[in-house]
N, C-alpha and C. Protein backbone atom coordinates (compact mmCIF):
# COMPACT_ATOMS: atom_id res chain seq x y z
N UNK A 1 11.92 24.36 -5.95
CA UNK A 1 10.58 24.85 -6.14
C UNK A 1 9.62 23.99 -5.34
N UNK A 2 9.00 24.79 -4.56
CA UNK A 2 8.06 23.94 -3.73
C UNK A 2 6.78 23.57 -4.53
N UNK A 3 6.07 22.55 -4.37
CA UNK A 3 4.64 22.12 -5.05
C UNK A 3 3.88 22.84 -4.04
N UNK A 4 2.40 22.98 -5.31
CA UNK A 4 1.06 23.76 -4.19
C UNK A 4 0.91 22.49 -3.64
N UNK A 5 0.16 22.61 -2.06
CA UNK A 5 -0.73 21.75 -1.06
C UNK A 5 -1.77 21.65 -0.79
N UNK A 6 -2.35 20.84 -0.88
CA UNK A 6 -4.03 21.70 -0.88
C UNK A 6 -4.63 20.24 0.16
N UNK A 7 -5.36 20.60 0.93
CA UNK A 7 -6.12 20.29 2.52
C UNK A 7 -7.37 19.45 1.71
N UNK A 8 -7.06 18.40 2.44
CA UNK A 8 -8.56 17.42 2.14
C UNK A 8 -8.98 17.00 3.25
N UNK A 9 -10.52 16.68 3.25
CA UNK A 9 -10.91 16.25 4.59
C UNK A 9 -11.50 14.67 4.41
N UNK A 10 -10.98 13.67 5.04
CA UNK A 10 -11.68 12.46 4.93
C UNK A 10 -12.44 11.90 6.25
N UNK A 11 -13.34 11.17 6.54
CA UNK A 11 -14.24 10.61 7.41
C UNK A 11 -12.70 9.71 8.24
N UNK A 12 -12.95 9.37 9.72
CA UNK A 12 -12.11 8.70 10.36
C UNK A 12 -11.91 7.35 10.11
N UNK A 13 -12.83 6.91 9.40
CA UNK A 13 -12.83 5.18 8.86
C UNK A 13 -12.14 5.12 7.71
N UNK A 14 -12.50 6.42 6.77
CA UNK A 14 -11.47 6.43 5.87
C UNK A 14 -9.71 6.73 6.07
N UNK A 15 -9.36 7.50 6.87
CA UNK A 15 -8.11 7.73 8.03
C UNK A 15 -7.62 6.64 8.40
N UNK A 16 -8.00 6.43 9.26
CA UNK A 16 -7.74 4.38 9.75
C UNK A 16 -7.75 3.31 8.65
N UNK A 17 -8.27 3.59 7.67
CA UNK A 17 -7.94 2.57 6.79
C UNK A 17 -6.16 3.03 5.94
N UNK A 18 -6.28 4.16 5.69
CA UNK A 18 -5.05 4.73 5.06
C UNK A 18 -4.08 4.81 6.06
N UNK A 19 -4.47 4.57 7.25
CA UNK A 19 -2.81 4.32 7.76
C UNK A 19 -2.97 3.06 7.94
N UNK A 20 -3.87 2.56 8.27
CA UNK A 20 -3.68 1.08 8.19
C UNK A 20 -2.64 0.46 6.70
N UNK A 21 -3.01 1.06 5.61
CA UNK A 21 -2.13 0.70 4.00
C UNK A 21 -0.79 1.57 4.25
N UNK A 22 -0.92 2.07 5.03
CA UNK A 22 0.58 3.07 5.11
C UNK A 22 1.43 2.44 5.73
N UNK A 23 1.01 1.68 6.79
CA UNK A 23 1.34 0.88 7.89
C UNK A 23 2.21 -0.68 7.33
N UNK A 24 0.93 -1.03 6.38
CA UNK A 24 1.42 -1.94 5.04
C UNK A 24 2.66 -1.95 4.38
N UNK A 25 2.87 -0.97 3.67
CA UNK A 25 3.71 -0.10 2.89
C UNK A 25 4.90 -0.19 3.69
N UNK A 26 4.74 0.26 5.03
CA UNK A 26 5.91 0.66 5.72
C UNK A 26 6.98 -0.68 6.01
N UNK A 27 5.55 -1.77 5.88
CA UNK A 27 6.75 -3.26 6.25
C UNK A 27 7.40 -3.79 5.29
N UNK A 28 6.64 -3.43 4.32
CA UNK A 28 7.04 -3.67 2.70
C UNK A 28 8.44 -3.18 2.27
N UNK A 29 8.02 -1.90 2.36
CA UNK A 29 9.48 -0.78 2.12
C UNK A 29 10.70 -1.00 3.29
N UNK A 30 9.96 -1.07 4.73
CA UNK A 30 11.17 -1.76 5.66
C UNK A 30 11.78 0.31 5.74
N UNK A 31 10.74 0.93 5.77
CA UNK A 31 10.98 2.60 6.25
C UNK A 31 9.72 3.07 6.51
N UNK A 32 9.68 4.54 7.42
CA UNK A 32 8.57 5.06 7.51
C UNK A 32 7.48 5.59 6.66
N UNK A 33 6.63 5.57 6.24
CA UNK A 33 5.82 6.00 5.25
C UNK A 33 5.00 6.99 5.94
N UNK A 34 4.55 7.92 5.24
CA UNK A 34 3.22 8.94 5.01
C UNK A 34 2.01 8.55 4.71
N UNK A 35 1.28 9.19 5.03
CA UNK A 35 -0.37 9.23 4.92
C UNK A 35 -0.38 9.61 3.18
N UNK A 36 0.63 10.85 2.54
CA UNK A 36 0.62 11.12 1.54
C UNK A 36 1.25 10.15 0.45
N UNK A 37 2.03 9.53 0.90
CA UNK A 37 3.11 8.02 0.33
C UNK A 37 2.08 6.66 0.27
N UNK A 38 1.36 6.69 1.10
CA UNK A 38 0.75 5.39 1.06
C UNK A 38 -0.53 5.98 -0.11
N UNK A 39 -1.21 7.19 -0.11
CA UNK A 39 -2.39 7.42 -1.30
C UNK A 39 -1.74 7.38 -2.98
N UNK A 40 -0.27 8.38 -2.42
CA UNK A 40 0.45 8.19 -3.52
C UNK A 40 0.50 6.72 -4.51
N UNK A 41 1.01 5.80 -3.18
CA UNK A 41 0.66 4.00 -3.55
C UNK A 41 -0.53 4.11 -4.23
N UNK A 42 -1.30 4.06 -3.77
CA UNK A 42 -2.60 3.67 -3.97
C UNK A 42 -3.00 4.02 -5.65
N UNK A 43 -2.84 4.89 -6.12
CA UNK A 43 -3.27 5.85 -7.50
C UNK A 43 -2.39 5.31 -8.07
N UNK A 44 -1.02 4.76 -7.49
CA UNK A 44 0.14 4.17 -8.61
C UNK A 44 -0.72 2.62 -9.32
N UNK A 45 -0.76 1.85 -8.55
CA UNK A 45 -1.26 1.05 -8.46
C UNK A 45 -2.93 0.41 -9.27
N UNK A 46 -3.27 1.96 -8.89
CA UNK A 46 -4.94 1.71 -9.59
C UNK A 46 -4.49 1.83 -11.59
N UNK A 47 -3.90 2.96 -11.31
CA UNK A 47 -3.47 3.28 -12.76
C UNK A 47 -2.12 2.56 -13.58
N UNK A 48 -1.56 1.23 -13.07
CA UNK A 48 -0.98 0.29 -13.27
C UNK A 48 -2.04 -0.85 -13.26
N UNK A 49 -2.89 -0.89 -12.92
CA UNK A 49 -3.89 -2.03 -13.15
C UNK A 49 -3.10 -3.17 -12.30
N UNK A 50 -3.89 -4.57 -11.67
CA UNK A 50 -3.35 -5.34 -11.07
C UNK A 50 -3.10 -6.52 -11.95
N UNK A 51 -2.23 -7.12 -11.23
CA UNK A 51 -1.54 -8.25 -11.86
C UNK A 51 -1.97 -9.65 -11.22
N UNK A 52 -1.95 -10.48 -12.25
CA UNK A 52 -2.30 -11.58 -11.50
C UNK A 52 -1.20 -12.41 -10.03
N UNK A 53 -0.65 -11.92 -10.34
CA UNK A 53 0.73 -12.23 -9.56
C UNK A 53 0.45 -11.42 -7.85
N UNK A 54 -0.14 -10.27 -7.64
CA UNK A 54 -0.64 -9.69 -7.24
C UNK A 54 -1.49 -10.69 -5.95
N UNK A 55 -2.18 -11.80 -7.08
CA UNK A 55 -3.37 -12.48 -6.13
C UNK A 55 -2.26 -13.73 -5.04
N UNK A 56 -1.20 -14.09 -5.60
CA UNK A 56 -0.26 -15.02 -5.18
C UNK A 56 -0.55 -14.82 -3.15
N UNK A 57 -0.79 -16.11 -2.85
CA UNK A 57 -0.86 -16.04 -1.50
C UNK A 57 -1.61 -15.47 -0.76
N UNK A 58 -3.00 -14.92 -1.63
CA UNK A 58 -4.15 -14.41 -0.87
C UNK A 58 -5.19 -15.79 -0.73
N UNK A 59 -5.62 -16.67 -1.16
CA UNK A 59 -6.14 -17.52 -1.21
C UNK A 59 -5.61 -18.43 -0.13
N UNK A 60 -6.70 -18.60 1.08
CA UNK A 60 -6.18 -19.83 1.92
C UNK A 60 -6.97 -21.36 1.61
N UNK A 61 -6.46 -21.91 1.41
CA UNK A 61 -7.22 -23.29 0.80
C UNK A 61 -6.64 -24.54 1.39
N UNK A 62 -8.05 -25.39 2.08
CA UNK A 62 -7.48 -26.63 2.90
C UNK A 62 -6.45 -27.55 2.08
N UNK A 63 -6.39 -28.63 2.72
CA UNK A 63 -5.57 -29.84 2.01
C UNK A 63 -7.09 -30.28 1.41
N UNK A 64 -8.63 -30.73 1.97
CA UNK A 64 -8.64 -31.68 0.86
C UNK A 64 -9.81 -30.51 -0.40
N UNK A 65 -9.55 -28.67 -0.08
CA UNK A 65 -9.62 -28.23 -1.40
C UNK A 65 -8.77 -28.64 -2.43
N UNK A 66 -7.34 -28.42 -1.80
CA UNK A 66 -6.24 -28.91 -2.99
C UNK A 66 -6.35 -30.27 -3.71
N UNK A 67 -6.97 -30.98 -3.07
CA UNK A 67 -7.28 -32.33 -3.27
C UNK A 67 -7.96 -32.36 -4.60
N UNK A 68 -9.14 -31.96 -4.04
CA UNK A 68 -10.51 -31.87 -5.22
C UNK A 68 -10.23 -31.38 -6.31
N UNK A 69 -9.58 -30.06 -6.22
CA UNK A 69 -9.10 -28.85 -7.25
C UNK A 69 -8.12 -29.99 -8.38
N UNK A 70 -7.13 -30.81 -7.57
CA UNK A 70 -5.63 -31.28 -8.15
C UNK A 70 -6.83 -32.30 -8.93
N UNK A 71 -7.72 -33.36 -8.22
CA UNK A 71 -8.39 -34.21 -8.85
C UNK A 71 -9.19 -34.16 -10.28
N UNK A 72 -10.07 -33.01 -9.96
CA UNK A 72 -10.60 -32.20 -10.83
C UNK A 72 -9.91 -31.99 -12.18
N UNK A 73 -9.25 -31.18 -12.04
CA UNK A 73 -7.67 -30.96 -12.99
C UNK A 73 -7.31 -32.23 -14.22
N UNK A 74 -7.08 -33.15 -13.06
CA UNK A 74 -6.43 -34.49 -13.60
C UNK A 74 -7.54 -35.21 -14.46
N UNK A 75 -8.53 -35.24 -14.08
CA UNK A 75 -9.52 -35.85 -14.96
C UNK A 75 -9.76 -34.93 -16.70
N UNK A 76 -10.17 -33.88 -16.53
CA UNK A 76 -10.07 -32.68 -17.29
C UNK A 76 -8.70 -33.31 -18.08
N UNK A 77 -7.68 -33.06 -17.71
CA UNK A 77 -6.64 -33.59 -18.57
C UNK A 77 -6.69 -35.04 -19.38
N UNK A 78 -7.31 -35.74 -18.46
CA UNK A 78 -7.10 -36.77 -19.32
C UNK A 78 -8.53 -36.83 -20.10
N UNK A 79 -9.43 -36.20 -20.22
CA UNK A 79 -10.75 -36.53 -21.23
C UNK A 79 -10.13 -35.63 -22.67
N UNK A 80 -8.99 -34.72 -22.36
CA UNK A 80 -8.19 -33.80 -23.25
C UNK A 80 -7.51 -34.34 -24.06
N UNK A 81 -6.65 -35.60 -23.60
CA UNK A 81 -5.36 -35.85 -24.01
C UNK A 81 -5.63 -37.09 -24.91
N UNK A 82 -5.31 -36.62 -26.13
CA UNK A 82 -5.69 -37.93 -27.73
C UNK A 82 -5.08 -39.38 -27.32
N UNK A 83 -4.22 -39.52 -26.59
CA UNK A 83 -2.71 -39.95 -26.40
C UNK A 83 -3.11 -41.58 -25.45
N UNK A 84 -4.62 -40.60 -24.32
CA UNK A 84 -5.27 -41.25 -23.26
C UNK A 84 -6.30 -42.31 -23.82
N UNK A 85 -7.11 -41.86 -24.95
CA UNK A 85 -8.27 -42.61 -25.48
C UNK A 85 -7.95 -43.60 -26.39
């Protein structure tokens, strides 16, 4: 049984961006993807809500952010810790 099809029209910036995520998809999956496969993605995804896991490796951060951040941290811990005072 075939599904109905029905014709949508999107702006070319919107086009180029969806194959651009299709394009995504395609290195991901390691096969060719669709214009219809990659929106498909897209709605899976929105209606799965994101995960924090999700954010892993989007963040580029120097050495002496990590620094500050790790420093930061460490102090915080120890004004915490009963064990320290």
């Amino acid at each position: 049984m075939l599904s109905e099809v029905k014709a949508i029209k999107v702006s070319k910036e919107t086009y180029a961006k969806l194959s651009e995520i299709a394009g995504e998809l395609q290195v991901k999956l390691r096969r060719p993807v669709s214009i219809e496969e990659a929106m498909k993605d897209l709605i899976k995804r929105r209606e799965k809500g994101r995960k924090i896991s999700d954010l892993a490796g989007s963040w580029n951060i120097t050495e002496t952010e990590f620094t500050e951040i790790k420093t930061a941290i460490n102090e915080t811990w120890q004004k915490w810790n009963p064990t320290e005072q």
